[in-house]
N, C-alpha and C. Protein backbone atom coordinates (compact mmCIF):
# COMPACT_ATOMS: atom_id res chain seq x y z
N UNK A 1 0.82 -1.19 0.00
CA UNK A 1 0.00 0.00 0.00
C UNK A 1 0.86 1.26 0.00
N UNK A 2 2.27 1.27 1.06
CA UNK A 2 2.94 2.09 0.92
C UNK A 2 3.44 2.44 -0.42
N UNK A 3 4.04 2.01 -0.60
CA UNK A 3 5.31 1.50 -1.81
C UNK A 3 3.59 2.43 -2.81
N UNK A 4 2.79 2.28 -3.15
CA UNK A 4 1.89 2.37 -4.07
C UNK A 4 1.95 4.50 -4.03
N UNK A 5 1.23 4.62 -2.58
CA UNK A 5 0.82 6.14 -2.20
C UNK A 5 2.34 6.88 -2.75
N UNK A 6 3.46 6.29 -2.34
CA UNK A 6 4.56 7.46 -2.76
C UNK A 6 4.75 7.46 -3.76
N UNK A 7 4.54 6.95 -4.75
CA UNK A 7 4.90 7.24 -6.23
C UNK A 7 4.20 8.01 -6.62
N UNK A 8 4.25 8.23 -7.72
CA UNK A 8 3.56 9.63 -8.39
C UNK A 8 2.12 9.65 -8.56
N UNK A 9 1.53 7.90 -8.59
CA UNK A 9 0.16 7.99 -9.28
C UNK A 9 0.11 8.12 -10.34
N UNK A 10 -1.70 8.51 -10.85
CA UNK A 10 -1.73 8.53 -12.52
C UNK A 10 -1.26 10.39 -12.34
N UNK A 11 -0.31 11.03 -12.89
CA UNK A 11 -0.48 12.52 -13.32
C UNK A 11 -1.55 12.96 -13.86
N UNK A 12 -1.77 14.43 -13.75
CA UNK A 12 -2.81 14.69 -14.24
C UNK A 12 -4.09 14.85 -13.76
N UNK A 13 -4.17 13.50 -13.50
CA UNK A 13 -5.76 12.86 -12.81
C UNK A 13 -5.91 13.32 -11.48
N UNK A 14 -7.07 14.30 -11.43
CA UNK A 14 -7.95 14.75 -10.12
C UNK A 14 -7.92 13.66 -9.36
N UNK A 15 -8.04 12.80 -9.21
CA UNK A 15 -8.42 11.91 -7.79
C UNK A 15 -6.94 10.93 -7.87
N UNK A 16 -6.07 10.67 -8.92
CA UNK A 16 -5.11 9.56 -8.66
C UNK A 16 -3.86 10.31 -8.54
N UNK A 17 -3.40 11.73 -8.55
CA UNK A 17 -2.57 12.56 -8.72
C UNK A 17 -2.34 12.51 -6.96
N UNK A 18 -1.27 11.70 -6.72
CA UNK A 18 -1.44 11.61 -5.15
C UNK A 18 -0.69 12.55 -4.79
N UNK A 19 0.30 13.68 -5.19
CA UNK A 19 1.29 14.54 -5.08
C UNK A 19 0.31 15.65 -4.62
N UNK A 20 -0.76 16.33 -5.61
CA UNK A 20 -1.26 16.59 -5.01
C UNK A 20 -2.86 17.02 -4.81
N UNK A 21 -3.33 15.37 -4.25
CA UNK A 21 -4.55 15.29 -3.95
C UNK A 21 -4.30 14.91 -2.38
N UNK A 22 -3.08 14.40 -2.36
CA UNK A 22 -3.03 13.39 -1.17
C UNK A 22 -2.26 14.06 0.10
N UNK A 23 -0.49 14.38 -1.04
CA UNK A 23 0.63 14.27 -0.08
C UNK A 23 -0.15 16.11 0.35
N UNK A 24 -0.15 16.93 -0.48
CA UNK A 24 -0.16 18.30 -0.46
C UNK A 24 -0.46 19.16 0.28
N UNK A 25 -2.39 18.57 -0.13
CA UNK A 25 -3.09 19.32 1.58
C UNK A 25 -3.29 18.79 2.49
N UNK A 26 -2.56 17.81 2.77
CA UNK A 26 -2.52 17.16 4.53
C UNK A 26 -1.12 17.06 4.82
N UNK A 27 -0.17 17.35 4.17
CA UNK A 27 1.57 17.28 4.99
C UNK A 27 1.14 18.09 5.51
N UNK A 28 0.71 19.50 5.23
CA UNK A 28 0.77 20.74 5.77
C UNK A 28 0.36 20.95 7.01
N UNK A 29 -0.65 19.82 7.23
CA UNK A 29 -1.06 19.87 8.64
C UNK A 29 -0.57 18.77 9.86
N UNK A 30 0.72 18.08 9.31
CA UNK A 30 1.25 17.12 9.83
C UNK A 30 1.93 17.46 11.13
N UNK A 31 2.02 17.20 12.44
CA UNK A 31 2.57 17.46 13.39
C UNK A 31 4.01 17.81 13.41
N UNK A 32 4.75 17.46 12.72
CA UNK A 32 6.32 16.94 12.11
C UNK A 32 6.67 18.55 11.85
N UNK A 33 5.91 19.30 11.74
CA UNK A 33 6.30 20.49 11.06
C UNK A 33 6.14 21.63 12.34
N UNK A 34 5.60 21.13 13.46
CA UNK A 34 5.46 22.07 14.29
C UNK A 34 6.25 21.64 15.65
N UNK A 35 6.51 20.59 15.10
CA UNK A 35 7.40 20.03 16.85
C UNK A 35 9.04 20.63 16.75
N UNK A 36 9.40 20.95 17.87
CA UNK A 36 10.48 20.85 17.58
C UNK A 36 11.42 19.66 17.29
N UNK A 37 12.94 19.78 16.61
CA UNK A 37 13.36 18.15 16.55
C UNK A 37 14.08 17.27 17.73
N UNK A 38 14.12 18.11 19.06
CA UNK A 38 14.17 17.47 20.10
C UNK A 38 13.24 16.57 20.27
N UNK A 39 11.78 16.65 20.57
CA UNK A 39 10.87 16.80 20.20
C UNK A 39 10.32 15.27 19.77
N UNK A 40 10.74 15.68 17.99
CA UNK A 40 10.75 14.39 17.06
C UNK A 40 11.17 13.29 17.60
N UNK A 41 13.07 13.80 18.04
CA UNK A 41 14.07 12.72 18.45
C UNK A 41 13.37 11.66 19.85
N UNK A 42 12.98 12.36 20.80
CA UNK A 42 12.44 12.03 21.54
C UNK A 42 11.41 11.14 21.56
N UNK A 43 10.04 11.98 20.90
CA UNK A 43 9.15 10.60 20.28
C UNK A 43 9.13 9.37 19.38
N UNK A 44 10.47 9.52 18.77
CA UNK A 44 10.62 8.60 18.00
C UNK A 44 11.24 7.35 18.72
N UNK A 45 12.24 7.57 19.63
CA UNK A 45 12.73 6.79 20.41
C UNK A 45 12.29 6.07 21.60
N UNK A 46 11.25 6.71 22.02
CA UNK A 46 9.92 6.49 22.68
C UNK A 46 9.07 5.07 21.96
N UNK A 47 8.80 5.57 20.69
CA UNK A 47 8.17 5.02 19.85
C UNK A 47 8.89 3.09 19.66
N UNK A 48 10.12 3.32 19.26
CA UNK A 48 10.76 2.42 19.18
C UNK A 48 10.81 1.41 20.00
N UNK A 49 11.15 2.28 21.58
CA UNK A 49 11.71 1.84 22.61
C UNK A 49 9.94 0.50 23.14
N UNK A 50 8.90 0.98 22.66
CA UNK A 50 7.57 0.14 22.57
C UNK A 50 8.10 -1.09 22.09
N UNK A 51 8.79 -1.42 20.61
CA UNK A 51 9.28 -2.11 19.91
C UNK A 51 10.03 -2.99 20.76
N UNK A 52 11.09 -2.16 20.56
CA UNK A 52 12.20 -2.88 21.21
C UNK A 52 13.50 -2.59 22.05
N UNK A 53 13.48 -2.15 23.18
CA UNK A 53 13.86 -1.36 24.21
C UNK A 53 15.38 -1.54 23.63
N UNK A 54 15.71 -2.02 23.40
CA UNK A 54 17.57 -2.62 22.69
C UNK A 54 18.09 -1.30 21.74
N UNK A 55 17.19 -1.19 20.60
CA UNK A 55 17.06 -0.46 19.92
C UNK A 55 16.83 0.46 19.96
N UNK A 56 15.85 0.91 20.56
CA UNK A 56 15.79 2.50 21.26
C UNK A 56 16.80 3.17 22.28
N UNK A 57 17.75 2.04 22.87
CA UNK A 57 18.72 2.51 23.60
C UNK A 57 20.06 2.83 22.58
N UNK A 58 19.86 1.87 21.52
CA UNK A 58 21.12 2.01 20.75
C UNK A 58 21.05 3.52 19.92
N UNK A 59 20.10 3.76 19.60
CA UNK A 59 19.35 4.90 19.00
C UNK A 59 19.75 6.32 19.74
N UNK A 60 19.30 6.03 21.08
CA UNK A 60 19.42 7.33 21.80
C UNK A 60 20.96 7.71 22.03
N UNK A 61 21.70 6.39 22.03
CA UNK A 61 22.99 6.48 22.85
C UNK A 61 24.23 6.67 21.40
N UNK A 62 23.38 6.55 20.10
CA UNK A 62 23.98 6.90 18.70
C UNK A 62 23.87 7.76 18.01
N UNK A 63 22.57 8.59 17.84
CA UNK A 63 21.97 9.91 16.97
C UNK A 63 23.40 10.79 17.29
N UNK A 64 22.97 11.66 16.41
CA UNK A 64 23.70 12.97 16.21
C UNK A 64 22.99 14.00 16.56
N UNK A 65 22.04 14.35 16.66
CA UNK A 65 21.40 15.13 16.52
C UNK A 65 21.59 16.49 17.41
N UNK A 66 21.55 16.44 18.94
CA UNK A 66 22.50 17.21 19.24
C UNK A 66 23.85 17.78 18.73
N UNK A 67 24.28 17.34 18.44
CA UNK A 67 25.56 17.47 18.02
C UNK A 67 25.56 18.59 16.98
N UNK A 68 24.91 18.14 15.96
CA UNK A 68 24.24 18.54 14.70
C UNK A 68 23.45 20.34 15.06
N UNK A 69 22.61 20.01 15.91
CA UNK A 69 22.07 21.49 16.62
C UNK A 69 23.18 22.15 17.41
N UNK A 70 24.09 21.59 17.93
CA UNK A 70 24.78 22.86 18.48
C UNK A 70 25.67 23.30 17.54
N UNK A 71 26.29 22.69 16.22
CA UNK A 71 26.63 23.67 15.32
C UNK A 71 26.56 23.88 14.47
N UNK A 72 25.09 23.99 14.26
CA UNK A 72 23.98 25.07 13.87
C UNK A 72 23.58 26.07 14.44
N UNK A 73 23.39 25.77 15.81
CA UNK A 73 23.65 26.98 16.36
C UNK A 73 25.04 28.36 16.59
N UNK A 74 25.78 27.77 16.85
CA UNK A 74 27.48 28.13 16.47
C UNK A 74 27.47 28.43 15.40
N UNK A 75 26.94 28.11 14.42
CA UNK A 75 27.55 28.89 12.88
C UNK A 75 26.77 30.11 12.48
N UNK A 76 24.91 29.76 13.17
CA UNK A 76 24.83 31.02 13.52
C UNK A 76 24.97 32.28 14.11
N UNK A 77 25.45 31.65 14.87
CA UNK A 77 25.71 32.88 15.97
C UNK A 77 27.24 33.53 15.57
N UNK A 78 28.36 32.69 14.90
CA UNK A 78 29.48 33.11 14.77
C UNK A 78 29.40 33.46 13.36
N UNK A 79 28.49 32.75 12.41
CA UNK A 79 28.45 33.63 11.22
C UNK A 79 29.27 32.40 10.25
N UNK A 80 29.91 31.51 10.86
CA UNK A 80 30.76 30.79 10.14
C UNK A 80 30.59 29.05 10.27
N UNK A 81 30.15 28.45 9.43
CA UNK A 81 29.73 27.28 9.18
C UNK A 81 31.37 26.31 9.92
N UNK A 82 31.81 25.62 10.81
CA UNK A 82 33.02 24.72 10.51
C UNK A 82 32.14 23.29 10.87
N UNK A 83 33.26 22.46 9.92
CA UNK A 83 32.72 20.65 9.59
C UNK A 83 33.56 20.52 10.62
């Protein structure tokens, strides 16, 4: 079913044009866009951790994501992007 919705559909076509009949006017109202990505990171690992507590530990104790936000933050604030 997945694999089906992300492809393009028939183009064109009012009702099979899933880009945008489907994805268009409902991403917009998707939670994903208003959370922050602490946030995300958090519920997702949450999410997992339902699954399979192993995995959600390996997850939390592996992301980048912090990492990633503080320099983003730093490059804004200093003006200068460093890898």
């Amino acid at each position: 079913m997945w694999v089906g919705l992300t492809g393009a559909g028939v183009p064109r076509d009012p009702l099979f044009s899933y880009e945008t009949s489907l994805w268009q006017p409902r991403l917009v109202h998707a939670p994903v866009y208003r959370s922050s990505i602490e946030t995300l990171r958090d519920d997702i690992v949450e999410l997992i951790g339902v699954i399979d507590s192993d995995v959600a530990g390996a997850i939390a104790a592996g992301h980048r994501i912090d990492e990633v936000l503080t320099r983003k933050r730093t490059a804004i604030a200093d003006g200068v992007m460093r890898l």
